[in-house]
N, C-alpha and C. Protein backbone atom coordinates (compact mmCIF):
# COMPACT_ATOMS: atom_id res chain seq x y z
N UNK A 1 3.29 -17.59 3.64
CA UNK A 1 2.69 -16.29 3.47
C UNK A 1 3.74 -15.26 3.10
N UNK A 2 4.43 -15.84 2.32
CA UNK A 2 6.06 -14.92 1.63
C UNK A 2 5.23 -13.24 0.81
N UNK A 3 6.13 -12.40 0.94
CA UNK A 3 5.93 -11.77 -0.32
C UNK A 3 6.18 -12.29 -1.76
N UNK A 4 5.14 -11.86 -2.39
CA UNK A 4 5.12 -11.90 -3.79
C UNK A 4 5.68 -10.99 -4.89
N UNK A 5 5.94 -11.21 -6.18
CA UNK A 5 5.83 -10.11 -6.84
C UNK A 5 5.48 -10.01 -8.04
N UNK A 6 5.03 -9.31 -8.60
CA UNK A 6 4.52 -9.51 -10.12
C UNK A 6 5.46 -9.95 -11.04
N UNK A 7 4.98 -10.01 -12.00
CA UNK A 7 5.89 -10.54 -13.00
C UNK A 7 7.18 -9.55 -13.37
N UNK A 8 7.11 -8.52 -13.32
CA UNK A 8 8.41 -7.42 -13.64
C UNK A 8 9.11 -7.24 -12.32
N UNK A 9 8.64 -7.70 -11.03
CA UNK A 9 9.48 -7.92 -9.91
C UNK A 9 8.67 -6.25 -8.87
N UNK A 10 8.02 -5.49 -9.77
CA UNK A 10 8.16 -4.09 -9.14
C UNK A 10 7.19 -4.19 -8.12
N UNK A 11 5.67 -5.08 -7.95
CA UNK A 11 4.82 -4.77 -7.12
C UNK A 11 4.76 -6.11 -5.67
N UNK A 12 4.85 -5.71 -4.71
CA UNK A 12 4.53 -6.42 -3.78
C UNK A 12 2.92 -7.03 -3.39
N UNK A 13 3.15 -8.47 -3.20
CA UNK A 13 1.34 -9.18 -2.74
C UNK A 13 1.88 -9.73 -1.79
N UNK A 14 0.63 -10.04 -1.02
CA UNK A 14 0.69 -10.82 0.51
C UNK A 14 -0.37 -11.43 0.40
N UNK A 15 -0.85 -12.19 1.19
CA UNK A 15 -2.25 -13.05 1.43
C UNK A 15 -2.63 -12.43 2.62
N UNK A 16 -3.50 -12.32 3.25
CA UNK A 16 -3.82 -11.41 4.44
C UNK A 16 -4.97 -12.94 4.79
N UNK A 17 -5.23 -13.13 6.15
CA UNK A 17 -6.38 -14.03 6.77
C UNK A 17 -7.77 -13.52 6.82
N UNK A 18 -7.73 -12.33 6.40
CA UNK A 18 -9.17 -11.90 7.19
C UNK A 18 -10.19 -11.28 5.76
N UNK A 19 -11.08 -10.89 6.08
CA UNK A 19 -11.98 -10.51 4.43
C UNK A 19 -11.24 -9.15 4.52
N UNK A 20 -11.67 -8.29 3.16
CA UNK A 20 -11.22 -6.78 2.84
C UNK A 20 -11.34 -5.97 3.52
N UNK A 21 -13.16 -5.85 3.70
CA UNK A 21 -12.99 -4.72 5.36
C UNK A 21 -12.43 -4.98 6.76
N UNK A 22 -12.36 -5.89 6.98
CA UNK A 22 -11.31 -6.16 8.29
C UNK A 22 -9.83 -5.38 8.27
N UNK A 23 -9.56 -6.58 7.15
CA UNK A 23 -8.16 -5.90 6.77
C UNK A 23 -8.13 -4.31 6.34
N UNK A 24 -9.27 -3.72 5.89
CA UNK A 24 -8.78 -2.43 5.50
C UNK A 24 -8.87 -1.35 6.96
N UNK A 25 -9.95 -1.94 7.96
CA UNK A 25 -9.59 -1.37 8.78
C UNK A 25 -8.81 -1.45 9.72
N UNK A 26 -8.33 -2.47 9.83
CA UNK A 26 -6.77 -3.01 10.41
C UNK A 26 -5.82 -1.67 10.10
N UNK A 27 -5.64 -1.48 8.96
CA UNK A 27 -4.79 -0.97 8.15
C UNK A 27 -5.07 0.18 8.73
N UNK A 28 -6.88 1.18 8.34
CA UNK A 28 -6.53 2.42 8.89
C UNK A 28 -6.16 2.51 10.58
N UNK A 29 -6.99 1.62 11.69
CA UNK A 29 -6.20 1.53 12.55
C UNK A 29 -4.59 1.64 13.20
N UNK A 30 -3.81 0.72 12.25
CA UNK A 30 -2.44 0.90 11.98
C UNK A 30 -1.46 2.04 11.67
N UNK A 31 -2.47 2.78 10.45
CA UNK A 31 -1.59 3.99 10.15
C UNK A 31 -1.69 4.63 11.31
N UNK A 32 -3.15 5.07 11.77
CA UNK A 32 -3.30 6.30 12.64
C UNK A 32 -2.50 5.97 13.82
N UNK A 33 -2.14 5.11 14.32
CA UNK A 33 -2.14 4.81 15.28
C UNK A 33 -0.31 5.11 15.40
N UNK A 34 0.17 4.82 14.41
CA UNK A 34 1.63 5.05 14.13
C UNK A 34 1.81 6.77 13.92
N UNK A 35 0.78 7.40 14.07
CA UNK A 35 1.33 9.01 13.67
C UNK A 35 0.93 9.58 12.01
N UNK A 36 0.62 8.19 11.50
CA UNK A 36 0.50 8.99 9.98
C UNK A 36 -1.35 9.21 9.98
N UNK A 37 -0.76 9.72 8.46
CA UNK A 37 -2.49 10.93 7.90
C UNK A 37 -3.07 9.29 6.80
N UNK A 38 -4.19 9.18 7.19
CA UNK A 38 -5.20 8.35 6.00
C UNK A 38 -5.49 9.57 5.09
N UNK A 39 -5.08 9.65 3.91
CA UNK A 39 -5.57 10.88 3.04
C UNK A 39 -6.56 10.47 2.60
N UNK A 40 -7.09 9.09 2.27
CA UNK A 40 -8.36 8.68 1.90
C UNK A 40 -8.26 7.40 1.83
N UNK A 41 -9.73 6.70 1.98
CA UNK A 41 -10.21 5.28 1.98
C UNK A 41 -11.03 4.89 0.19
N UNK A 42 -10.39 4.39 -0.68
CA UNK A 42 -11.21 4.33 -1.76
C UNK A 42 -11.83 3.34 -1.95
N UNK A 43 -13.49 2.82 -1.79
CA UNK A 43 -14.00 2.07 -2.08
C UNK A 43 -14.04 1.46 -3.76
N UNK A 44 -13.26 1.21 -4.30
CA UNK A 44 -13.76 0.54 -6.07
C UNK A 44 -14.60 0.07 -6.12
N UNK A 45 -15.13 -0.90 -5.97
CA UNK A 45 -16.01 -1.46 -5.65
C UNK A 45 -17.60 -0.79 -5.92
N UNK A 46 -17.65 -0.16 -4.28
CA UNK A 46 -19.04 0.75 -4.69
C UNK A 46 -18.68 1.79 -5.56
N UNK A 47 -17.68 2.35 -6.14
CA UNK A 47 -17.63 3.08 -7.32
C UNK A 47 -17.96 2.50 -8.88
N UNK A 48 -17.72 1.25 -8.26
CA UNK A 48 -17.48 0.36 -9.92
C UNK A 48 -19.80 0.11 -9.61
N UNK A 49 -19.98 -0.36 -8.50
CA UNK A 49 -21.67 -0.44 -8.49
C UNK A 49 -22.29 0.60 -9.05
N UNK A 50 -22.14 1.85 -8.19
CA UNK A 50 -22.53 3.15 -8.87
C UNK A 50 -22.76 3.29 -10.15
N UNK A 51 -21.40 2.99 -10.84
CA UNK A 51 -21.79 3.12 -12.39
C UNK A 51 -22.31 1.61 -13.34
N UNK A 52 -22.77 0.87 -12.72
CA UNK A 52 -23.68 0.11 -12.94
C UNK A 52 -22.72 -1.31 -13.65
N UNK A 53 -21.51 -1.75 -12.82
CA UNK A 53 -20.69 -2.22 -13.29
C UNK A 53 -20.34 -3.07 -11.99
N UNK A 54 -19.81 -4.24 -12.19
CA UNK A 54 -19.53 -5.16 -11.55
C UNK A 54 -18.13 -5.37 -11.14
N UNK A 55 -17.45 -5.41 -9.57
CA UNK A 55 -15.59 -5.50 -9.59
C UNK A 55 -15.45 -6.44 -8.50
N UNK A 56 -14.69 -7.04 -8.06
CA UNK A 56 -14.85 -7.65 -6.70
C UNK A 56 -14.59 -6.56 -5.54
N UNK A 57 -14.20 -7.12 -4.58
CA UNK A 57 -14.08 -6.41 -3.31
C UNK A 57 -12.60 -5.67 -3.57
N UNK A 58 -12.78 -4.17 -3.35
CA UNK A 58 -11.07 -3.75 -3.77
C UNK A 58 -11.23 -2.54 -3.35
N UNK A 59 -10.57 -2.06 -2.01
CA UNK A 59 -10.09 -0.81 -1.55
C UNK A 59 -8.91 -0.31 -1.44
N UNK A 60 -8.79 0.88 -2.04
CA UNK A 60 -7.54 1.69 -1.87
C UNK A 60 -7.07 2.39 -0.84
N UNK A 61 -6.44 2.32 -0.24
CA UNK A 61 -6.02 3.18 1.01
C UNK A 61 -4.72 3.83 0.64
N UNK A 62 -4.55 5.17 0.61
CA UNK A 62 -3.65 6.34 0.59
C UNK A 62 -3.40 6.82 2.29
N UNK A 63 -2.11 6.73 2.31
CA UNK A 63 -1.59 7.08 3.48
C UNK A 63 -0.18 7.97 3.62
N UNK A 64 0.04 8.34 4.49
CA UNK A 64 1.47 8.65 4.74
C UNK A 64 2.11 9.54 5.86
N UNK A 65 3.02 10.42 5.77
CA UNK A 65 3.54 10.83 6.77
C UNK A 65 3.92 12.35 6.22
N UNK A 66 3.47 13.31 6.30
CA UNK A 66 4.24 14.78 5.45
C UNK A 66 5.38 15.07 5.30
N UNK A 67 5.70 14.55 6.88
CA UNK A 67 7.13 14.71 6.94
C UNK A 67 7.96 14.24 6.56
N UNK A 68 7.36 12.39 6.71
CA UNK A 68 8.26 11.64 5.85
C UNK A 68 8.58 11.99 3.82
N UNK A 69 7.59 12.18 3.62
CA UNK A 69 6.98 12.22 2.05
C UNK A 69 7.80 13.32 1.19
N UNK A 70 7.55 14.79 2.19
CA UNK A 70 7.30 16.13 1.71
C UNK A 70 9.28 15.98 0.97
N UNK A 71 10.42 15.40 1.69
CA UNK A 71 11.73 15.66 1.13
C UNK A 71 11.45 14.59 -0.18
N UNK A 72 10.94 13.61 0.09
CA UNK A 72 10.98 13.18 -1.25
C UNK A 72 10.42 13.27 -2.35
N UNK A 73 9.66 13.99 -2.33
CA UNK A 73 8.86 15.00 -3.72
C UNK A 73 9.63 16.51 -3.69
N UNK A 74 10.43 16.43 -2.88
CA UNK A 74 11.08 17.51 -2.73
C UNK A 74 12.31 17.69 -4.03
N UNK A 75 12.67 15.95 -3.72
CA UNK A 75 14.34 15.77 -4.19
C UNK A 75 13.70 15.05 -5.77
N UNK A 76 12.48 14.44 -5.62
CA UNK A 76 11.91 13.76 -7.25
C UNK A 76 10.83 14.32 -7.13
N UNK A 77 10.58 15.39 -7.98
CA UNK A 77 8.86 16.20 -7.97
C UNK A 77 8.26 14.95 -8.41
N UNK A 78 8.59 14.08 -9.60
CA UNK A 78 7.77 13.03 -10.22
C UNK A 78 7.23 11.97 -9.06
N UNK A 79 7.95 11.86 -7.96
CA UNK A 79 7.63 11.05 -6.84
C UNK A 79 6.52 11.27 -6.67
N UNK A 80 5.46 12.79 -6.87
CA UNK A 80 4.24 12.45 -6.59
C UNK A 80 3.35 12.12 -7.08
N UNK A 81 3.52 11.51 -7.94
CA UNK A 81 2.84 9.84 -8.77
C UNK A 81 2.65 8.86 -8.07
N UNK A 82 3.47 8.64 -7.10
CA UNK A 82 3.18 7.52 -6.41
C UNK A 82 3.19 7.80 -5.21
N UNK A 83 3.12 9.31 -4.78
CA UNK A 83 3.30 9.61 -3.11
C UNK A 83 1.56 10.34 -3.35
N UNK A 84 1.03 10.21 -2.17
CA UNK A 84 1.24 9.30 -0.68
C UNK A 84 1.40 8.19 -1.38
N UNK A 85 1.93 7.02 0.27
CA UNK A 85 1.86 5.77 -0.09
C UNK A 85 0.62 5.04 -0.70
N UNK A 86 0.45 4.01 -0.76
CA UNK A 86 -0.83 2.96 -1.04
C UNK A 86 -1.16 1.89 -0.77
N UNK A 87 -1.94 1.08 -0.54
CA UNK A 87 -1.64 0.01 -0.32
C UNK A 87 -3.57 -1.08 -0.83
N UNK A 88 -2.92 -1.58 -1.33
CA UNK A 88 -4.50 -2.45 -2.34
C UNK A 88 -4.53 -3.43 -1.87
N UNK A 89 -6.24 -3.24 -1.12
CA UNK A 89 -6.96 -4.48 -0.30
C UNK A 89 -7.80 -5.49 -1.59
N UNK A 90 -7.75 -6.36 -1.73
CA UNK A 90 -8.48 -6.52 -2.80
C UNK A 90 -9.01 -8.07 -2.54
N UNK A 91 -9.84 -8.88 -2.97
CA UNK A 91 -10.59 -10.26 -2.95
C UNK A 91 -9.76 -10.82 -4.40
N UNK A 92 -9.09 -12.11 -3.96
CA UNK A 92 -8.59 -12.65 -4.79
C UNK A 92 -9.50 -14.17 -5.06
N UNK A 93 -10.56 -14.65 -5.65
CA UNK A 93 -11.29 -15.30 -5.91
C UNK A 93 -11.44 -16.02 -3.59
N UNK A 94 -11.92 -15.23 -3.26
CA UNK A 94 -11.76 -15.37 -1.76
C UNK A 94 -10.62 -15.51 -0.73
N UNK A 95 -9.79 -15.07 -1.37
CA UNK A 95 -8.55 -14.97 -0.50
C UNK A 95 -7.83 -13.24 -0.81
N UNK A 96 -7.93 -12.56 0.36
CA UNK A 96 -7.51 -11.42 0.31
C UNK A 96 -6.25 -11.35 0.63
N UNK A 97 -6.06 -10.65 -0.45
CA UNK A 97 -4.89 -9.91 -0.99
C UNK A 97 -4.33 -8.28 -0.65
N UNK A 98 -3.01 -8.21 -0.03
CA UNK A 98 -2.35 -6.85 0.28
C UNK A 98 -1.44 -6.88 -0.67
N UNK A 99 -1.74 -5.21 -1.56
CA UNK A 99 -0.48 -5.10 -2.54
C UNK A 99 -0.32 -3.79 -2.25
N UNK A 100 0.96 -3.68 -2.72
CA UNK A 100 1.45 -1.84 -2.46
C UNK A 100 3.01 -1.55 -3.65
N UNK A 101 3.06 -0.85 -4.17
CA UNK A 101 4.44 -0.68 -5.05
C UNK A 101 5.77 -0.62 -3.85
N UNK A 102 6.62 -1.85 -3.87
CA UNK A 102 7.80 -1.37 -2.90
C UNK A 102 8.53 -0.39 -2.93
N UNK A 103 9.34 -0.29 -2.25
CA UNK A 103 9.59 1.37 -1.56
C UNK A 103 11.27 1.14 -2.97
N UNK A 104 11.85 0.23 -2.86
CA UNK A 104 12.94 -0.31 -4.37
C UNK A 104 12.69 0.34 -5.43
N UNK A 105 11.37 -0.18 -5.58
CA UNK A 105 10.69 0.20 -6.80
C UNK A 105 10.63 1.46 -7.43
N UNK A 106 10.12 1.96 -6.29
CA UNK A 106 10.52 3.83 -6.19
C UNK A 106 11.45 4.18 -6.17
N UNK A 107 12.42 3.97 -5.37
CA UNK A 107 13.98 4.25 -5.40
C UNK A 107 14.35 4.26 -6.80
N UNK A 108 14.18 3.12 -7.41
CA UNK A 108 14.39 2.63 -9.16
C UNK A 108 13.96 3.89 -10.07
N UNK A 109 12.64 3.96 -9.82
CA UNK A 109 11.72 4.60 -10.73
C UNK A 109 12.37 6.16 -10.70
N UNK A 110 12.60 6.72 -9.18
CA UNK A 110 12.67 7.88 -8.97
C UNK A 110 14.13 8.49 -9.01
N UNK A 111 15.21 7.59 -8.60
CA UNK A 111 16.57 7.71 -8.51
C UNK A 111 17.10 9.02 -7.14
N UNK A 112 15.81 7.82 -6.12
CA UNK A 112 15.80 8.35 -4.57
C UNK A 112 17.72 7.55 -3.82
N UNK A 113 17.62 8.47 -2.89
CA UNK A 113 19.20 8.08 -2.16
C UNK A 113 18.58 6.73 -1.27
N UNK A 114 19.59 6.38 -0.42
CA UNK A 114 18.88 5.49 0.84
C UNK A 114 18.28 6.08 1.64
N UNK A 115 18.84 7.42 1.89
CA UNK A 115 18.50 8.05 3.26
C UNK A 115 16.73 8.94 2.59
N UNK A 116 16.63 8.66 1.25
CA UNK A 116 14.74 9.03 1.00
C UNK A 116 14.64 8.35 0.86
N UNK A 117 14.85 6.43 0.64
CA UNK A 117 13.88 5.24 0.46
C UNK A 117 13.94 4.74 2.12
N UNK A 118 14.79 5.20 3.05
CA UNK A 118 13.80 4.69 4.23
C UNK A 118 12.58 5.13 4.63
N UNK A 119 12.56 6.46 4.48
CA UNK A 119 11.28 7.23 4.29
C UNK A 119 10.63 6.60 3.92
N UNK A 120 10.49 5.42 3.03
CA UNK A 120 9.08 4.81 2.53
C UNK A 120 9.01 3.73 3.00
N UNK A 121 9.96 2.43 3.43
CA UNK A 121 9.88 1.43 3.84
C UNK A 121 9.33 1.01 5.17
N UNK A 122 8.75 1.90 5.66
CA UNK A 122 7.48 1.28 6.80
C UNK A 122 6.02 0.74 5.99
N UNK A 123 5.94 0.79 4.84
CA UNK A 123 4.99 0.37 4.24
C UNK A 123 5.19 -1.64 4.20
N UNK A 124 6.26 -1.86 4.19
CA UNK A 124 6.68 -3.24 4.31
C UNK A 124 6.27 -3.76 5.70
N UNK A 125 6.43 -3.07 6.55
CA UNK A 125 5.84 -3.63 8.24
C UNK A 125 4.61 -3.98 8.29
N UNK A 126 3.89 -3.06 7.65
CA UNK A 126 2.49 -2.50 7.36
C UNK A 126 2.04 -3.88 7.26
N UNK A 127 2.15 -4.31 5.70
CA UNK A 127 2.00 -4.77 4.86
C UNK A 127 2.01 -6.26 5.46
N UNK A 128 3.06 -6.18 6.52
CA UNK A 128 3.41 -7.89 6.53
C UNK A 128 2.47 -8.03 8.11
N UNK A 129 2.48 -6.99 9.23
CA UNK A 129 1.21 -7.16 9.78
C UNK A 129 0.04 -7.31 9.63
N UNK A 130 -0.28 -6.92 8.71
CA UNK A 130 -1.84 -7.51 8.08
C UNK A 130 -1.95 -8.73 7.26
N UNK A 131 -0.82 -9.04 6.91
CA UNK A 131 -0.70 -10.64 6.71
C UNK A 131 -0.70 -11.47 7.90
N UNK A 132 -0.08 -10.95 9.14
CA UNK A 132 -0.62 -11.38 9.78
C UNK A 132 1.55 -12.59 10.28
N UNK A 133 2.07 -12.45 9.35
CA UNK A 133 3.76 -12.56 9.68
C UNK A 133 4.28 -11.83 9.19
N UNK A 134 5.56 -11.54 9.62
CA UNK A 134 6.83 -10.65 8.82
C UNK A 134 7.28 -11.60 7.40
N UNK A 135 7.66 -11.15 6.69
CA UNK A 135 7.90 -11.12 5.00
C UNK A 135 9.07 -12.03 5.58
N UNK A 136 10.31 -11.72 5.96
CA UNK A 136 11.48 -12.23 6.00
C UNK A 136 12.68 -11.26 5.06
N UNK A 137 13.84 -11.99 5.17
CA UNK A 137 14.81 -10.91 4.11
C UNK A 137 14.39 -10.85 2.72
């Protein structure tokens, strides 16, 4: 149950045990429970029904911390492209899937120090508890 990564190396996957809504409320459980804000729960899914269109099971969850966040849109305004965090629940032909852009990635993208990419790397804990093991190095 390793992390994954896409083909350009930038996005993190996991396999998670449980269906999407479990896991997604795992997840909001998790944040709140750690101190951070759910800024929103995005169903795709029933958005993609609504407009009379077919998607599998796929929720977005936006999360984060102000405090953590607010210096690093501070120090990369462009950071808020990808701030708050995220993290994508999604049905992978029945095996659910946790993805989220790593906190590297951003560092890369944004040309954040160490001391603003720890700020983001609790999304990796996250991530590997709802898989259900830790990732490893």
């Amino acid at each position: 149950m390793g992390v994954r990564r896409d083909e350009r190396g930038r996005d993190a996957r996991r396999s998670a045990p449980r269906p999407v809504p479990e896991i997604v409320e795992q997840l909001t459980a998790m944040v709140t429970d750690k101190g951070m804000k759910v800024f929103a729960v995005i169903d795709q899914r029933r958005e993609a029904e609504q407009a009379g269109l077919e998607l599998r099971e796929t929720t977005l969850v936006l999360f984060g911390n102000p405090a953590g966040g607010t210096p690093v849109m501070e120090s990369a305004p462009l950071s808020a492209l990808d701030l708050p965090l995220k993290i994508l629940v999604w049905d992978d032909r029945g095996q659910t899937k946790v993805s989220y852009t790593d906190p590297a990635t951003l560092a890369d993208r944004y040309g954040l120090s160490d001391d603003l990419t720890r700020r983001l790397v609790g999304i990796r804990a996250l991530a590997d508890a709802l898989a259900g093991s830790p990732a490893g190095p």
